[in-house]
PDB file of N, CA and C in Angstrom:
ATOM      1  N   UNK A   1       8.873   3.901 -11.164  1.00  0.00           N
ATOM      2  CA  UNK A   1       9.324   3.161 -10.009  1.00  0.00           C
ATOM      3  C   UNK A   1       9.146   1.666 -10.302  1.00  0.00           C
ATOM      4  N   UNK A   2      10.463   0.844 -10.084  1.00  0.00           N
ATOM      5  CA  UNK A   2      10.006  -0.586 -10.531  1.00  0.00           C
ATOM      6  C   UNK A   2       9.153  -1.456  -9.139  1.00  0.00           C
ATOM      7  N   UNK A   3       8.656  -2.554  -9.597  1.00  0.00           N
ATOM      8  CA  UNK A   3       7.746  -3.279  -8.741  1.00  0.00           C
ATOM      9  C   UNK A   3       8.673  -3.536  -6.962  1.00  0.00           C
ATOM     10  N   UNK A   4       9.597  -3.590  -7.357  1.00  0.00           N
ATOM     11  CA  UNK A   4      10.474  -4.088  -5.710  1.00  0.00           C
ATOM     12  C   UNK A   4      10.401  -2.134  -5.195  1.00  0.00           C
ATOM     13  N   UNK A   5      10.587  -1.381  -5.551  1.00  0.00           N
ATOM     14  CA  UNK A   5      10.825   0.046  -5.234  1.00  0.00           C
ATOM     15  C   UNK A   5       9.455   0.199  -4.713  1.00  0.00           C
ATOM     16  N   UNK A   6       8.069  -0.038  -5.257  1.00  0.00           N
ATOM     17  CA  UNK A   6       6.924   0.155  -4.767  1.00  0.00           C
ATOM     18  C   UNK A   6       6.558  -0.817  -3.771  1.00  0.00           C
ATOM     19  N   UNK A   7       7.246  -2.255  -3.876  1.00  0.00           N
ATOM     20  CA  UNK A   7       6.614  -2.373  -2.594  1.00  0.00           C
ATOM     21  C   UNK A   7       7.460  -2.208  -1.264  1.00  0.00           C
ATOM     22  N   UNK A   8       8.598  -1.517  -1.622  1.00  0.00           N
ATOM     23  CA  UNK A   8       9.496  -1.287   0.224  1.00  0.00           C
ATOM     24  C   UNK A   8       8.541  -0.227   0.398  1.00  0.00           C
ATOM     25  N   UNK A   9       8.438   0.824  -0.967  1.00  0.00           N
ATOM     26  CA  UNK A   9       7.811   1.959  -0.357  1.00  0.00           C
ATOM     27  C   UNK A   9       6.343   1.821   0.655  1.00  0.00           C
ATOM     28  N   UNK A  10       5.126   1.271  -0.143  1.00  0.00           N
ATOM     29  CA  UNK A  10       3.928   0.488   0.707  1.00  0.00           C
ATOM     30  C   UNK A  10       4.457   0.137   1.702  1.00  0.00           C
ATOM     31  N   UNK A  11       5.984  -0.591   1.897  1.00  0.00           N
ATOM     32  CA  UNK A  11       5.615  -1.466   3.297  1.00  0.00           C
ATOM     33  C   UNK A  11       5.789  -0.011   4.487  1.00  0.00           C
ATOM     34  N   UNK A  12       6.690   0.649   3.781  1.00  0.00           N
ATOM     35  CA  UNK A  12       7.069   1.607   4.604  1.00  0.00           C
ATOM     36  C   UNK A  12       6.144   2.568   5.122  1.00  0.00           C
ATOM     37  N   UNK A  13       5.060   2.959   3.919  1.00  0.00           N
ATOM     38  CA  UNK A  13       4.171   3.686   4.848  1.00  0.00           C
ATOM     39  C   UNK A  13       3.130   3.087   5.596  1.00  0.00           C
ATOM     40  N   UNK A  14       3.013   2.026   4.893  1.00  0.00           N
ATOM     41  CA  UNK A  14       2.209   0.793   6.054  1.00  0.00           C
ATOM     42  C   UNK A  14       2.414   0.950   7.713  1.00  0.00           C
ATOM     43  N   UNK A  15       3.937   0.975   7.451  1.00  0.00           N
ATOM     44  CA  UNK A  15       4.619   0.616   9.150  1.00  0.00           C
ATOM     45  C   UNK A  15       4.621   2.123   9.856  1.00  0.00           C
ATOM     46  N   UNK A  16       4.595   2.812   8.840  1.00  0.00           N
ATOM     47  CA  UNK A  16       4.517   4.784   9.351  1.00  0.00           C
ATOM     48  C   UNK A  16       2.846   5.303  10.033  1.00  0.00           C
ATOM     49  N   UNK A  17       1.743   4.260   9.265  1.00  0.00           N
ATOM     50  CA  UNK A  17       0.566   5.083   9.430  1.00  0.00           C
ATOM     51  C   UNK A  17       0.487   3.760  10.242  1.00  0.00           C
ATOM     52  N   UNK A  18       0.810   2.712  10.799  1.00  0.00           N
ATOM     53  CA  UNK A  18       0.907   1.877  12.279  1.00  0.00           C
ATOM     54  C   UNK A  18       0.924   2.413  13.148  1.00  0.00           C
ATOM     55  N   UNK A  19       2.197   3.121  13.419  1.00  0.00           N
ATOM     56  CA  UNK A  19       3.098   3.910  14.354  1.00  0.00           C
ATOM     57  C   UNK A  19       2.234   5.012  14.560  1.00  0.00           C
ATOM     58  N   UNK A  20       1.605   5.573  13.601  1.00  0.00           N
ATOM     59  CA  UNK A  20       1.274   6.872  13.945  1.00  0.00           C
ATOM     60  C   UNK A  20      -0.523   6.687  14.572  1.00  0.00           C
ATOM     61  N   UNK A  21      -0.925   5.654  14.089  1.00  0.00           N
ATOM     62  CA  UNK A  21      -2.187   5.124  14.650  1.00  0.00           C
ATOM     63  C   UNK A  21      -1.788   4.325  16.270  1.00  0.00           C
ATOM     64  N   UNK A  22      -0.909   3.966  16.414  1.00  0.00           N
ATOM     65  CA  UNK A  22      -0.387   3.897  18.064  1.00  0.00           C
ATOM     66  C   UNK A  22      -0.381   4.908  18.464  1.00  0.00           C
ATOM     67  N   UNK A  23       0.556   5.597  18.272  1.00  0.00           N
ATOM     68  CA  UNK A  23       0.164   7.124  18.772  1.00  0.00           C
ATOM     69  C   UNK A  23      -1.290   7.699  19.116  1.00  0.00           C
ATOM     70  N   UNK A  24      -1.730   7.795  17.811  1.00  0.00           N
ATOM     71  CA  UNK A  24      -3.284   8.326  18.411  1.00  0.00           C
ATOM     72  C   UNK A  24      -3.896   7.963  18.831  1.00  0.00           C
ATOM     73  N   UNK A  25      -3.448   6.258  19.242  1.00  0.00           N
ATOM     74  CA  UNK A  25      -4.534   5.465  20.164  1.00  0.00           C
ATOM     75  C   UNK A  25      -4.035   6.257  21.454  1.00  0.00           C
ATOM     76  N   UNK A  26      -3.127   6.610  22.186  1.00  0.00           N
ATOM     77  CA  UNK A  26      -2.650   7.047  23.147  1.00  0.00           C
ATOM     78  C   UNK A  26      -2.779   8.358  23.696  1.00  0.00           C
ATOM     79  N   UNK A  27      -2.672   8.997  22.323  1.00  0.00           N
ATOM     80  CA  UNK A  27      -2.725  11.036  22.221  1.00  0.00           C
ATOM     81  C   UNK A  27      -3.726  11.406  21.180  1.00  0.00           C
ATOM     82  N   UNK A  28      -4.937  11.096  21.009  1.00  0.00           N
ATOM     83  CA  UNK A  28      -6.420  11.297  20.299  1.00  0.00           C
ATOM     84  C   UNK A  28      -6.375  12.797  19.741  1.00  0.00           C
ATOM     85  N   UNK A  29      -6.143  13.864  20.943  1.00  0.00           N
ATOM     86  CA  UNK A  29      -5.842  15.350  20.383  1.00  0.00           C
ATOM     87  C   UNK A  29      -4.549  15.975  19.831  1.00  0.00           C
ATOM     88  N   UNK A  30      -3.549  15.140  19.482  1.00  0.00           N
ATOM     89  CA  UNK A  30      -2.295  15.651  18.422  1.00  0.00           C
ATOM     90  C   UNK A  30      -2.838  15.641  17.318  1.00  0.00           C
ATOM     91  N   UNK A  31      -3.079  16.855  16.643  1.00  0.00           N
ATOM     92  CA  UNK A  31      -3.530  17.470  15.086  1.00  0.00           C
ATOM     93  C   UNK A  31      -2.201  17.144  14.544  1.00  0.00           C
ATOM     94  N   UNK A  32      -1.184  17.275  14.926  1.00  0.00           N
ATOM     95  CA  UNK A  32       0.213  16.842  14.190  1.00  0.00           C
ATOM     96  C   UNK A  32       0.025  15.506  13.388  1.00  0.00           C
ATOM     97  N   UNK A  33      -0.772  13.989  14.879  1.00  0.00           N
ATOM     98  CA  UNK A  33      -0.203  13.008  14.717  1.00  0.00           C
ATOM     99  C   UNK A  33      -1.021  13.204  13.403  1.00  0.00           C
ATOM    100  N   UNK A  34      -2.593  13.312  13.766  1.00  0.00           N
ATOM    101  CA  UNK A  34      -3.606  12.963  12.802  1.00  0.00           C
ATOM    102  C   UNK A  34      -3.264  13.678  11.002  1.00  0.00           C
ATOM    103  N   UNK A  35      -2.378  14.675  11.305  1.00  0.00           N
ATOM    104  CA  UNK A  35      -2.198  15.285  10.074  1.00  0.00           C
ATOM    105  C   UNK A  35      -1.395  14.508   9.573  1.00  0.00           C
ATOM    106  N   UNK A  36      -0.363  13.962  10.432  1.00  0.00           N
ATOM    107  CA  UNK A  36       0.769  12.784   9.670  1.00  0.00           C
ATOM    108  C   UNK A  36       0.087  11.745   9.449  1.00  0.00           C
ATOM    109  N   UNK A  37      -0.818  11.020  10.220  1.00  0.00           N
ATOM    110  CA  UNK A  37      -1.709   9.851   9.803  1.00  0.00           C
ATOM    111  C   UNK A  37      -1.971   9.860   8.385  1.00  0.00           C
ATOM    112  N   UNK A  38      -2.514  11.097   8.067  1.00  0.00           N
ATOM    113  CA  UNK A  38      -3.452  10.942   6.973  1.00  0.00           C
ATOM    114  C   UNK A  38      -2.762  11.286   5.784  1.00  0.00           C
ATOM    115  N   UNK A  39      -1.700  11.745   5.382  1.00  0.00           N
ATOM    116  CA  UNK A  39      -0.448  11.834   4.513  1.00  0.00           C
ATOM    117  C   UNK A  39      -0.122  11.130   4.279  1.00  0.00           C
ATOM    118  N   UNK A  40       0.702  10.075   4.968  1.00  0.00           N
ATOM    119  CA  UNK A  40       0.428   8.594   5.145  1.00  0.00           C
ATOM    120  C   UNK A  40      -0.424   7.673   4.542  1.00  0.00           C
ATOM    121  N   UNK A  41      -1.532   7.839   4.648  1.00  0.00           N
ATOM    122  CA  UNK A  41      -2.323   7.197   4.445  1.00  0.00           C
ATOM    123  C   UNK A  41      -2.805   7.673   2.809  1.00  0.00           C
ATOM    124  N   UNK A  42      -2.628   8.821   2.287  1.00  0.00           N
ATOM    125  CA  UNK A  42      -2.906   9.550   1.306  1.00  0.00           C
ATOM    126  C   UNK A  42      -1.577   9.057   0.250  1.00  0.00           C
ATOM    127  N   UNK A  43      -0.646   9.070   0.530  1.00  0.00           N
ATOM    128  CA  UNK A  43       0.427   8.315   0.061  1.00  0.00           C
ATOM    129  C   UNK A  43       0.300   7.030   0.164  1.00  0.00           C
ATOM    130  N   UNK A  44      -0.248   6.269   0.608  1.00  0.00           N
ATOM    131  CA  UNK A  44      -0.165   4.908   0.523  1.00  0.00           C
ATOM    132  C   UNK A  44      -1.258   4.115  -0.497  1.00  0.00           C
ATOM    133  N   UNK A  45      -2.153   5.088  -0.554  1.00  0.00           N
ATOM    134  CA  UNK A  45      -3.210   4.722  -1.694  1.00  0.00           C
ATOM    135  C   UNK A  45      -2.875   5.310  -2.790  1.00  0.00           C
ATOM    136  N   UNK A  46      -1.943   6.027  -3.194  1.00  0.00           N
ATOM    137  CA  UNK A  46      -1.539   6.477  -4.033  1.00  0.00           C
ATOM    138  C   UNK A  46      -1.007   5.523  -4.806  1.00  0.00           C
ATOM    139  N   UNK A  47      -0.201   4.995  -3.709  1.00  0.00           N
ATOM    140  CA  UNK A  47       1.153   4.338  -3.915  1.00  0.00           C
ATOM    141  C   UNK A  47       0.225   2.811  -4.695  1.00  0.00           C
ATOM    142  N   UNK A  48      -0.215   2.354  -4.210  1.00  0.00           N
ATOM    143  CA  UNK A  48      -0.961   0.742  -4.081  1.00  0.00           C
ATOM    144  C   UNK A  48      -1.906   1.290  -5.304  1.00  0.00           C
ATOM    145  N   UNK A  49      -2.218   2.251  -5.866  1.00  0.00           N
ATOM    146  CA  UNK A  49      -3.384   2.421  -7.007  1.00  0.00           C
ATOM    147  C   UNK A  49      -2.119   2.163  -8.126  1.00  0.00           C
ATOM    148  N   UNK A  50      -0.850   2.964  -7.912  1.00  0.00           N
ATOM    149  CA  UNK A  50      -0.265   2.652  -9.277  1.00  0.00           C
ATOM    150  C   UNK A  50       0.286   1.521  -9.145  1.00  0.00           C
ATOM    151  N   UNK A  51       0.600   0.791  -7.981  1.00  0.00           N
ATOM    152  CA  UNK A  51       1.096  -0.898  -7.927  1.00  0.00           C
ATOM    153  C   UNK A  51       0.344  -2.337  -8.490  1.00  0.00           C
ATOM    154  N   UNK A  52      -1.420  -1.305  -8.344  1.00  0.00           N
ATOM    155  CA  UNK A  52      -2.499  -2.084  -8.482  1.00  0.00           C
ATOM    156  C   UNK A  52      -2.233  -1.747 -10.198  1.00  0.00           C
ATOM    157  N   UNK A  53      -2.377  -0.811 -10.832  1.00  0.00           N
ATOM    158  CA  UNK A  53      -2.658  -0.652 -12.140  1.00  0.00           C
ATOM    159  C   UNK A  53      -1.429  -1.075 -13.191  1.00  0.00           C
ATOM    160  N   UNK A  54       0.207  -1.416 -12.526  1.00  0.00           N
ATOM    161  CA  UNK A  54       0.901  -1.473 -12.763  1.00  0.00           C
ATOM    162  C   UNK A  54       1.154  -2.781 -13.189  1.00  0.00           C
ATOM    163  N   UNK A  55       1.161  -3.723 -11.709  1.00  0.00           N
ATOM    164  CA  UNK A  55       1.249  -5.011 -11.785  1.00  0.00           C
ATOM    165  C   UNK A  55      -0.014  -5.824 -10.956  1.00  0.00           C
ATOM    166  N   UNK A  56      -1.239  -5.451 -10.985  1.00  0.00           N
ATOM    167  CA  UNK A  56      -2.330  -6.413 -10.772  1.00  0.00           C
ATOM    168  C   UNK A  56      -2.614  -5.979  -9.316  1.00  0.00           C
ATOM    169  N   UNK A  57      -3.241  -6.574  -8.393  1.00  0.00           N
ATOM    170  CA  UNK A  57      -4.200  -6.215  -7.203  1.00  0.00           C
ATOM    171  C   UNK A  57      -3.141  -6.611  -6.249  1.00  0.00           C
ATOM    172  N   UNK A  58      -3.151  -5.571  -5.015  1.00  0.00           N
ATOM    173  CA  UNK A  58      -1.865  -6.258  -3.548  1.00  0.00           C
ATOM    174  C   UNK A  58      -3.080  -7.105  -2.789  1.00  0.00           C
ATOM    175  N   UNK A  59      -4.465  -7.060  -2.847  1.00  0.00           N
ATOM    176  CA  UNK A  59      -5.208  -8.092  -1.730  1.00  0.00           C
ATOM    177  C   UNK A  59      -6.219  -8.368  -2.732  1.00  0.00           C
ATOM    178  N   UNK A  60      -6.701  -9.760  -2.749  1.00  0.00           N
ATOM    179  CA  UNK A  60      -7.603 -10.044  -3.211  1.00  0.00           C
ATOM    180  C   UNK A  60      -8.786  -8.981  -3.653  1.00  0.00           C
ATOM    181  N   UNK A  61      -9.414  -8.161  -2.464  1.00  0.00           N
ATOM    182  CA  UNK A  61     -10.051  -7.252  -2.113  1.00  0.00           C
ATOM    183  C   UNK A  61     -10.228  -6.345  -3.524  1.00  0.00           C
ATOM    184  N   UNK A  62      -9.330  -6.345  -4.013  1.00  0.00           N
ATOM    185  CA  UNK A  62      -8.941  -4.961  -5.178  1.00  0.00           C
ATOM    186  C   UNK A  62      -9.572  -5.552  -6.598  1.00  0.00           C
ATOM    187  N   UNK A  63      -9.351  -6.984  -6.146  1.00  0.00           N
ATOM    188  CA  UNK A  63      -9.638  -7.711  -7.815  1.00  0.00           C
ATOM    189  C   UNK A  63     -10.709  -6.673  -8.635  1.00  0.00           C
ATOM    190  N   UNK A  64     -10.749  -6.403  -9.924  1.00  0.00           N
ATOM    191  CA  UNK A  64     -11.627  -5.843 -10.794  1.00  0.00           C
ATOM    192  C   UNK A  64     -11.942  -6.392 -12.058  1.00  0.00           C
ATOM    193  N   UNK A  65     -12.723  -5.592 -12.712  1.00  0.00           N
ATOM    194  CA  UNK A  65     -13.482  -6.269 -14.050  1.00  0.00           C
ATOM    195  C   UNK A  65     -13.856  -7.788 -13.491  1.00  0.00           C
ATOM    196  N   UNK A  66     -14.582  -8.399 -15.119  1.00  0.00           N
ATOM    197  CA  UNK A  66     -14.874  -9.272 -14.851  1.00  0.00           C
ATOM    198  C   UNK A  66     -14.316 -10.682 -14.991  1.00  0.00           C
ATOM    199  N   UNK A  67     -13.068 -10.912 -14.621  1.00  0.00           N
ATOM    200  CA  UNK A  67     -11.922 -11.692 -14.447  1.00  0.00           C
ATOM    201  C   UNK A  67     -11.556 -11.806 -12.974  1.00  0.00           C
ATOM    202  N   UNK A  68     -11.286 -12.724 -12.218  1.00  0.00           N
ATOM    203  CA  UNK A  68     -10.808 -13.230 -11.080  1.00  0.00           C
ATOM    204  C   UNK A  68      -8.821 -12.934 -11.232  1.00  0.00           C
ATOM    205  N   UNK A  69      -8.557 -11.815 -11.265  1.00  0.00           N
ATOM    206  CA  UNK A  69      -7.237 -11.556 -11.938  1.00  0.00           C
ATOM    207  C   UNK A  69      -6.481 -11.766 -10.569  1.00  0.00           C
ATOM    208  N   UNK A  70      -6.651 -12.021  -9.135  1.00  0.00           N
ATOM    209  CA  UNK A  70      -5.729 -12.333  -7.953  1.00  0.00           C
ATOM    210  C   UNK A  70      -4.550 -13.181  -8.546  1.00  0.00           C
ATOM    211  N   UNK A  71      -5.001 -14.572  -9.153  1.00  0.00           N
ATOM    212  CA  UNK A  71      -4.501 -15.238  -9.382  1.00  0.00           C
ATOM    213  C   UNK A  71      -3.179 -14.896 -10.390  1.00  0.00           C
ATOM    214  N   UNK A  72      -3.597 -14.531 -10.940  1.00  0.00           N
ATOM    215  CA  UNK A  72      -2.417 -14.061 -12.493  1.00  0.00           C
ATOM    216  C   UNK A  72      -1.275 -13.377 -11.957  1.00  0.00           C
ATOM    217  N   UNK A  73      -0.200 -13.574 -12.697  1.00  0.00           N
ATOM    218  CA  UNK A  73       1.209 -13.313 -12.485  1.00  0.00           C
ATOM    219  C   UNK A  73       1.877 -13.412 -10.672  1.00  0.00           C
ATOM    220  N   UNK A  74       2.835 -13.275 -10.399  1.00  0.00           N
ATOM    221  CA  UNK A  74       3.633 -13.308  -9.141  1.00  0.00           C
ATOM    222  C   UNK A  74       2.312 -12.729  -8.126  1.00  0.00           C
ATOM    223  N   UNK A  75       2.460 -13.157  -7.032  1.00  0.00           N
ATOM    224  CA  UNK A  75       2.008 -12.658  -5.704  1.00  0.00           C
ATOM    225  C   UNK A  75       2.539 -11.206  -5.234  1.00  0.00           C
ATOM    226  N   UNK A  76       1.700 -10.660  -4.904  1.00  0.00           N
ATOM    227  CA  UNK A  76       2.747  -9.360  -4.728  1.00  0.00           C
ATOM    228  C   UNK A  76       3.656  -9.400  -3.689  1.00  0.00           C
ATOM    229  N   UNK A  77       3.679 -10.083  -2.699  1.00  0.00           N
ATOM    230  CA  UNK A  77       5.176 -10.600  -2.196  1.00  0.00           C
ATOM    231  C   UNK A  77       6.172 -11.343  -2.672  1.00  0.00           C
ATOM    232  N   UNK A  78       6.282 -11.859  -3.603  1.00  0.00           N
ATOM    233  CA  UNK A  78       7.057 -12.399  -4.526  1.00  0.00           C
ATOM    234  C   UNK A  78       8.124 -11.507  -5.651  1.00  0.00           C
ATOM    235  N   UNK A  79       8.848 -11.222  -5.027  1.00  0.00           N
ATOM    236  CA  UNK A  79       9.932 -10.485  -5.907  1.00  0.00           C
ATOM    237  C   UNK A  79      10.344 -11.183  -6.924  1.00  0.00           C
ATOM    238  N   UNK A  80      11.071 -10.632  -7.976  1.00  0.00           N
ATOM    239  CA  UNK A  80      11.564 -11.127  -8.884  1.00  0.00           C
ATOM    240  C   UNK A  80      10.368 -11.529  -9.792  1.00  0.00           C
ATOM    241  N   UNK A  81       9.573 -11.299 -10.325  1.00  0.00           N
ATOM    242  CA  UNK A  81       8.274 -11.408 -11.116  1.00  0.00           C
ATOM    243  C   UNK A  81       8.600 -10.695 -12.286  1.00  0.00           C
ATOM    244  N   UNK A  82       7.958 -11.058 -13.145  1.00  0.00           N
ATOM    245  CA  UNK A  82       7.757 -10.441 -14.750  1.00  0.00           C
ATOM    246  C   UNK A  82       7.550  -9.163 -14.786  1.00  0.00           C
ATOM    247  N   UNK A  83       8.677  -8.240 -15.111  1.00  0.00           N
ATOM    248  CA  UNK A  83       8.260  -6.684 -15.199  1.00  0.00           C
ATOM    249  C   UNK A  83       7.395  -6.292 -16.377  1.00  0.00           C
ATOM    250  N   UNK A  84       7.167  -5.211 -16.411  1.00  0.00           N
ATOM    251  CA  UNK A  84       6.605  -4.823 -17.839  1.00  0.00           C
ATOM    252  C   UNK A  84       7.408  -3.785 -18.592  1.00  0.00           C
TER     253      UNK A  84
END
């Protein structure tokens, strides 16, 4: 999957496990919502581990080793960046 394909996908389940966390703010006992929540959410770290290992960290937060690597290459909102 290239870097623009992974991040519509992230944004998308971003905006899915939103929606579905509105929901359960509202309906606490739908096992549905919570089962979709967490699929969601199981896919989205999926998704952001190979975005992270692919092309560098999506939040500061992720930075690793012992290098300050946020900084290096495109922002991850920044399309059009150096593929590999």
């Amino acid at each position: 999957m290239s870097r623009e394909e992974l991040m519509k996908r992230i944004h998308a389940l971003s905006f899915a496990m939103t929606e579905a966390q509105l929901f359960l703010d509202t309906h606490p006992e739908c096992r549905d919502a919570l089962t979709y929540f967490r699929e969601m959410r199981d896919q989205l770290d999926t998704l952001m581990t190979e975005y992270q290992n692919k092309y560098g960290p999506l939040f500061a937060d992720m930075t690793v080793g012992d290098k300050w690597n946020w900084v290096d290459g495109p922002w991850p909102w920044q399309l059009g960046g150096k593929e590999d």
